[in-house]
C-alpha atoms as a PDB file:
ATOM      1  CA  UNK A   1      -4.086 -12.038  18.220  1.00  0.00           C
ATOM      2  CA  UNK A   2      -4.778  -9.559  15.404  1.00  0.00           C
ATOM      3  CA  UNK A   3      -2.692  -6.841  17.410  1.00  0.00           C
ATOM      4  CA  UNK A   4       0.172  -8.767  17.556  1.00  0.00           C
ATOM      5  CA  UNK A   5       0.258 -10.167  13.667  1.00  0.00           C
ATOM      6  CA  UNK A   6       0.241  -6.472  12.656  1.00  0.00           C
ATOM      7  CA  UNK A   7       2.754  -5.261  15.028  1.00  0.00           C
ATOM      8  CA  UNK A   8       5.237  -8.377  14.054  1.00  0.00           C
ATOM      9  CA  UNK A   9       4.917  -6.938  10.211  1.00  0.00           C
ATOM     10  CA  UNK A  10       7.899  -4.621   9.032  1.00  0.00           C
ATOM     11  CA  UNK A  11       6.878  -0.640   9.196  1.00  0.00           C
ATOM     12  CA  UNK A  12       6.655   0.418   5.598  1.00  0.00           C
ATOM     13  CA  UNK A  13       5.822   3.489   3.912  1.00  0.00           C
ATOM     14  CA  UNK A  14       2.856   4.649   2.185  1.00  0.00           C
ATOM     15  CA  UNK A  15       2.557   4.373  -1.223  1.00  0.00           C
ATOM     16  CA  UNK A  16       0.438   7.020  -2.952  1.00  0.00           C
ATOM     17  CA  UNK A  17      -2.313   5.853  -4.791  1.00  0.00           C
ATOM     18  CA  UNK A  18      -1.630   8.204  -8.034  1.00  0.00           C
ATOM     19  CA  UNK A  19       2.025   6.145  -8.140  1.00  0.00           C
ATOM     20  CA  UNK A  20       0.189   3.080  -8.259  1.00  0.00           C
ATOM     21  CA  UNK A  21      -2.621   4.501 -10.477  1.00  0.00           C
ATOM     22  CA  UNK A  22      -1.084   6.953 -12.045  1.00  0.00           C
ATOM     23  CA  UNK A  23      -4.410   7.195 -15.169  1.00  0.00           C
ATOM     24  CA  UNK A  24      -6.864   7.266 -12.508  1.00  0.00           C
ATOM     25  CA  UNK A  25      -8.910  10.051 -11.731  1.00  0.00           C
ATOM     26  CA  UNK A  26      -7.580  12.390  -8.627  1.00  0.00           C
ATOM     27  CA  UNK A  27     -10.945  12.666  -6.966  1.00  0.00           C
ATOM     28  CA  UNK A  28     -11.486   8.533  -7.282  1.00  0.00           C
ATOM     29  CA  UNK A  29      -7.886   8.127  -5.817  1.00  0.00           C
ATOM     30  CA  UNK A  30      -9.204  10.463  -2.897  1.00  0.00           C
ATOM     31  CA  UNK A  31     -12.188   8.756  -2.218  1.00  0.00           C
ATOM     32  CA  UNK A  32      -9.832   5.521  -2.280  1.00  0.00           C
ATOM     33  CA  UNK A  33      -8.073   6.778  -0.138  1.00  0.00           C
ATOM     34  CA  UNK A  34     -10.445   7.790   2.567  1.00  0.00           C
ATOM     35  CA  UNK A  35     -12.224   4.206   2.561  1.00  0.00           C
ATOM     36  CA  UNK A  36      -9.494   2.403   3.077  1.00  0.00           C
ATOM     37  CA  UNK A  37      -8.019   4.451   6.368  1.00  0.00           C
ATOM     38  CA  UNK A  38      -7.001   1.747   8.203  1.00  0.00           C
ATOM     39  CA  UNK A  39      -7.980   3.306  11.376  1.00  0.00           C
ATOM     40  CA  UNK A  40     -11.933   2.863  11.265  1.00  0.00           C
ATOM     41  CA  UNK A  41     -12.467   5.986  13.693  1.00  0.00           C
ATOM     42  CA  UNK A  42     -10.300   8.121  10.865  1.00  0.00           C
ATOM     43  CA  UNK A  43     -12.267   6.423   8.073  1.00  0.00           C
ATOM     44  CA  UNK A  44     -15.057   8.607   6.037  1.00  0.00           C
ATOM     45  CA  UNK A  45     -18.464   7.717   7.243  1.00  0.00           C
ATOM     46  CA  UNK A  46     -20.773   6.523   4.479  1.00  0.00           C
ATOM     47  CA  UNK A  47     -22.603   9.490   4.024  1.00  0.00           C
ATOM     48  CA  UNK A  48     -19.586  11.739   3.821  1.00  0.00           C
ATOM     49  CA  UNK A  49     -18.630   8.972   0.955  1.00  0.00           C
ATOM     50  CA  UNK A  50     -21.482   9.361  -0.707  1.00  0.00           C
ATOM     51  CA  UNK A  51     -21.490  12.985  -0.608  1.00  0.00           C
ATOM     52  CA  UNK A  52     -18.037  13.011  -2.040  1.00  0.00           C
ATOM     53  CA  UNK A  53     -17.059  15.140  -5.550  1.00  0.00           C
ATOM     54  CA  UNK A  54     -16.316  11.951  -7.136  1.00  0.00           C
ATOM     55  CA  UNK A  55     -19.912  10.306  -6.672  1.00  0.00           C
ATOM     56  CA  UNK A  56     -21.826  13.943  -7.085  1.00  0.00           C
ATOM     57  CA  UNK A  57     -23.128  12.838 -10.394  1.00  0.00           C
ATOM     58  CA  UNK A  58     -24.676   9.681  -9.151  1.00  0.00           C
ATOM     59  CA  UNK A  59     -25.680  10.505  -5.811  1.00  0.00           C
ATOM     60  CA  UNK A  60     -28.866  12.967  -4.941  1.00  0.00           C
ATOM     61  CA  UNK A  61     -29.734  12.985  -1.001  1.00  0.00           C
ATOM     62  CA  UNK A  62     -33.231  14.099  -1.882  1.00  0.00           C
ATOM     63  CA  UNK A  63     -33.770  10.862  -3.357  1.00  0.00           C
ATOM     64  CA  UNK A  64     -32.666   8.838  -0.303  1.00  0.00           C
ATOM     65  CA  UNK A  65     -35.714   6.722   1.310  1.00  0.00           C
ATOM     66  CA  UNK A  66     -35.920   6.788   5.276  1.00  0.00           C
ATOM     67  CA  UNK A  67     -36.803   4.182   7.017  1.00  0.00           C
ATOM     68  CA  UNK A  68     -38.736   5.407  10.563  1.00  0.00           C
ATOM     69  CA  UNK A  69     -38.361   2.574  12.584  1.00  0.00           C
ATOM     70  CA  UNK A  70     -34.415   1.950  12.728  1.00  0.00           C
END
C-alpha cells in the first residue's frame, strides 16, 4: 500500500537544502541531509551521526555508557 502511494506521486527533483536554508550552517545542512536519506539502508547510522563535524563539540565517545547485557 505504501509502495504504491509513493510510486502514484509525480517524480520531482531535489531541492538542495542550502536553497531552502540558505543562513544555515553547511555542515548542519549535511548532517540534514544524511538523516533524512529516504532510503534507510543509504541513511547515516547513529553513531556515524553522532560522530559527525557538526555535533564534534557536543559529542565525546569516551563519555558514552555501555550497557553489557543488550
Amino acid at each position: 500500500l505504501a509502495r504504491n502511494y509513493l510510486l502514484s506521486l509525480p517524480l520531482c527533483c531535489k531541492v538542495p537544502w542550502n536553497r531552502l536554508f540558505p543562513k544555515a550552517d553547511s555542515k548542519a545542512l549535511d548532517l540534514l541531509d544524511k538523516m533524512l536519506t529516504f532510503n534507510p539502508h543509504k541513511r547515516i547510522e547513529v553513531e556515524a551521526a553522532l560522530a559527525h563535524p557538526y555535533l564534534e563539540q557536543y559529542y565525546d565517545p569516551t563519555d558514552e555508557v555501555m550497557n553489557p547485557d543488550p
